[in-house]
Protein backbone atom coordinates (compact mmCIF):
# COMPACT_ATOMS: atom_id res chain seq x y z
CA UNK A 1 4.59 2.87 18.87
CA UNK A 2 7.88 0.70 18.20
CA UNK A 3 10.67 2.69 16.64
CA UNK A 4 12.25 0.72 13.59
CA UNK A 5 14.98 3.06 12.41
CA UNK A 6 16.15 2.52 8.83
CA UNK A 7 19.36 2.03 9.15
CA UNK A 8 19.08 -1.89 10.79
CA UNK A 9 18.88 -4.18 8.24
CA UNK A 10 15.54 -6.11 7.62
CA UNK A 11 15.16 -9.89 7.51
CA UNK A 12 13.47 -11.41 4.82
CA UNK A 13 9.89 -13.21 5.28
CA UNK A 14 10.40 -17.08 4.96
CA UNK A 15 7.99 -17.07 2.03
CA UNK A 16 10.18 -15.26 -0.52
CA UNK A 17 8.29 -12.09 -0.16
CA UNK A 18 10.65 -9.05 -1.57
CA UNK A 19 12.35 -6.95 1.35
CA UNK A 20 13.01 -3.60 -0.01
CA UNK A 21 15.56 -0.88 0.95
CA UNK A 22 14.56 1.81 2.47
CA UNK A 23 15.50 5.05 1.39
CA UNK A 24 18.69 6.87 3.39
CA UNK A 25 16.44 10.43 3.61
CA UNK A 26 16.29 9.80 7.29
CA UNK A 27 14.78 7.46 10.49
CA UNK A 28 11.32 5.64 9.71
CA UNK A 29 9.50 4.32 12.69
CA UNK A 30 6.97 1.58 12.40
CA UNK A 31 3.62 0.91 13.92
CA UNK A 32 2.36 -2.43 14.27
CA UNK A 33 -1.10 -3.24 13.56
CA UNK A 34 -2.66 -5.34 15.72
CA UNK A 35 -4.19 -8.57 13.89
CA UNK A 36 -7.76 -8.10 13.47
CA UNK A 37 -7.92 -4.68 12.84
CA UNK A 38 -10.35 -4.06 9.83
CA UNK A 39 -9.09 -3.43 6.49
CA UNK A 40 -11.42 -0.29 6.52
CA UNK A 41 -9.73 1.41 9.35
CA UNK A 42 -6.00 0.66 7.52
CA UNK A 43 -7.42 2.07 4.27
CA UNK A 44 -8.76 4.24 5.80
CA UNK A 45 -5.04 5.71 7.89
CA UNK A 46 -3.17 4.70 4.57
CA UNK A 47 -5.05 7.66 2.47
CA UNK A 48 -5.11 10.44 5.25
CA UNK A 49 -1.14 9.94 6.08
CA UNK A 50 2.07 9.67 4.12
CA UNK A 51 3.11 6.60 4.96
CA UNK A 52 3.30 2.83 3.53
CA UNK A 53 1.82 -0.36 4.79
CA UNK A 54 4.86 -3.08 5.74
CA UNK A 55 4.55 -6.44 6.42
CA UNK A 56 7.03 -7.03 9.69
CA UNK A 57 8.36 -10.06 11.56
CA UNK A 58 7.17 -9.89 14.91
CA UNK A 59 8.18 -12.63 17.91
CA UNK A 60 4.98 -12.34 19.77
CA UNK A 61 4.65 -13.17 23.69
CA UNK A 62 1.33 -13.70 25.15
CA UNK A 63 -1.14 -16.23 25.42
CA UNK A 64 -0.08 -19.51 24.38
CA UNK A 65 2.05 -18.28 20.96
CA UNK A 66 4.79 -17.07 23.58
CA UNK A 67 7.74 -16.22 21.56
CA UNK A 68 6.12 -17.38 18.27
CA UNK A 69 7.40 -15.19 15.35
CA UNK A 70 4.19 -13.94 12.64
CA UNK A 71 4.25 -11.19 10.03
CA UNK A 72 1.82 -8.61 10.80
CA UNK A 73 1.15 -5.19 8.85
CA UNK A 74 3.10 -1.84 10.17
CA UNK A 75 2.45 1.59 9.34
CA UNK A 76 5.96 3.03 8.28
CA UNK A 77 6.81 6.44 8.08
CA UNK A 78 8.45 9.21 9.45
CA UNK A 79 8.53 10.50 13.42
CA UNK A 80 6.19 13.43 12.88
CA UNK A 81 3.91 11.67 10.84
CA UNK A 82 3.89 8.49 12.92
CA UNK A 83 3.21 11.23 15.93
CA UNK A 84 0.35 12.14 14.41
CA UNK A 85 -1.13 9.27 13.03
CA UNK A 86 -0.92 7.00 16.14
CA UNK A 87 -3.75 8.40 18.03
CA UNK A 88 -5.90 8.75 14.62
CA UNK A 89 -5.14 5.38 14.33
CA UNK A 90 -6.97 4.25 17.49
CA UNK A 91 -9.76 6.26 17.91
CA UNK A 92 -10.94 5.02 14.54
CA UNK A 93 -10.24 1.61 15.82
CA UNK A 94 -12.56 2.82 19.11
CA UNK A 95 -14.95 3.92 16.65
CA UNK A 96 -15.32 0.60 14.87
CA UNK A 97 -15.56 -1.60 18.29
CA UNK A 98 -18.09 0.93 19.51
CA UNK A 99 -20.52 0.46 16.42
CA UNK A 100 -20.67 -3.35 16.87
């Protein structure tokens, strides 16, 4: 899980997509979504947890996109929740590779 606390300013997506401020009620930590993970499994974590789906810059270094910056989908949230979440997260991912 990559920690994103809310008090570092975000940068704006190239294509004029809004940035908005995050409330000052404390840290929220991000988890990025890998690309390719259904849109069943992130509904799916969106309505079980308290948290929001954020699009993120990300520089990304493997393959041949080394150091090639994308905007993928984050859950955002707070620590506990994140805590929580993150293992939910992946076993339903599991669960979705496994049925295939």
């Amino acid at each position: 899980m990559q920690e994103e606390p809310s008090d570092v300013p975000v940068q704006q997506p190239e294509k004029g997509i809004p940035v908005e401020k995050i409330p000052e009620t404390g840290e929220l930590f991000d988890l990025v979504i890998p690309p390719g993970t259904p849109q069943s499994v992130i509904a799916d974590v969106s309505r079980k947890y308290d948290i929001e789906v954020v699009e993120r810059k990300e520089r990304l270094h493997f393959a041949n996109m080394d150091g090639d910056e994308r905007i993928l989908l984050a859950f955002r949230g707070k620590l506990s929740v994140m805590k929580e979440l993150e293992p939910y997260f992946y076993s339903k991912v599991k669960e979705f590779i496994d049925r295939a």
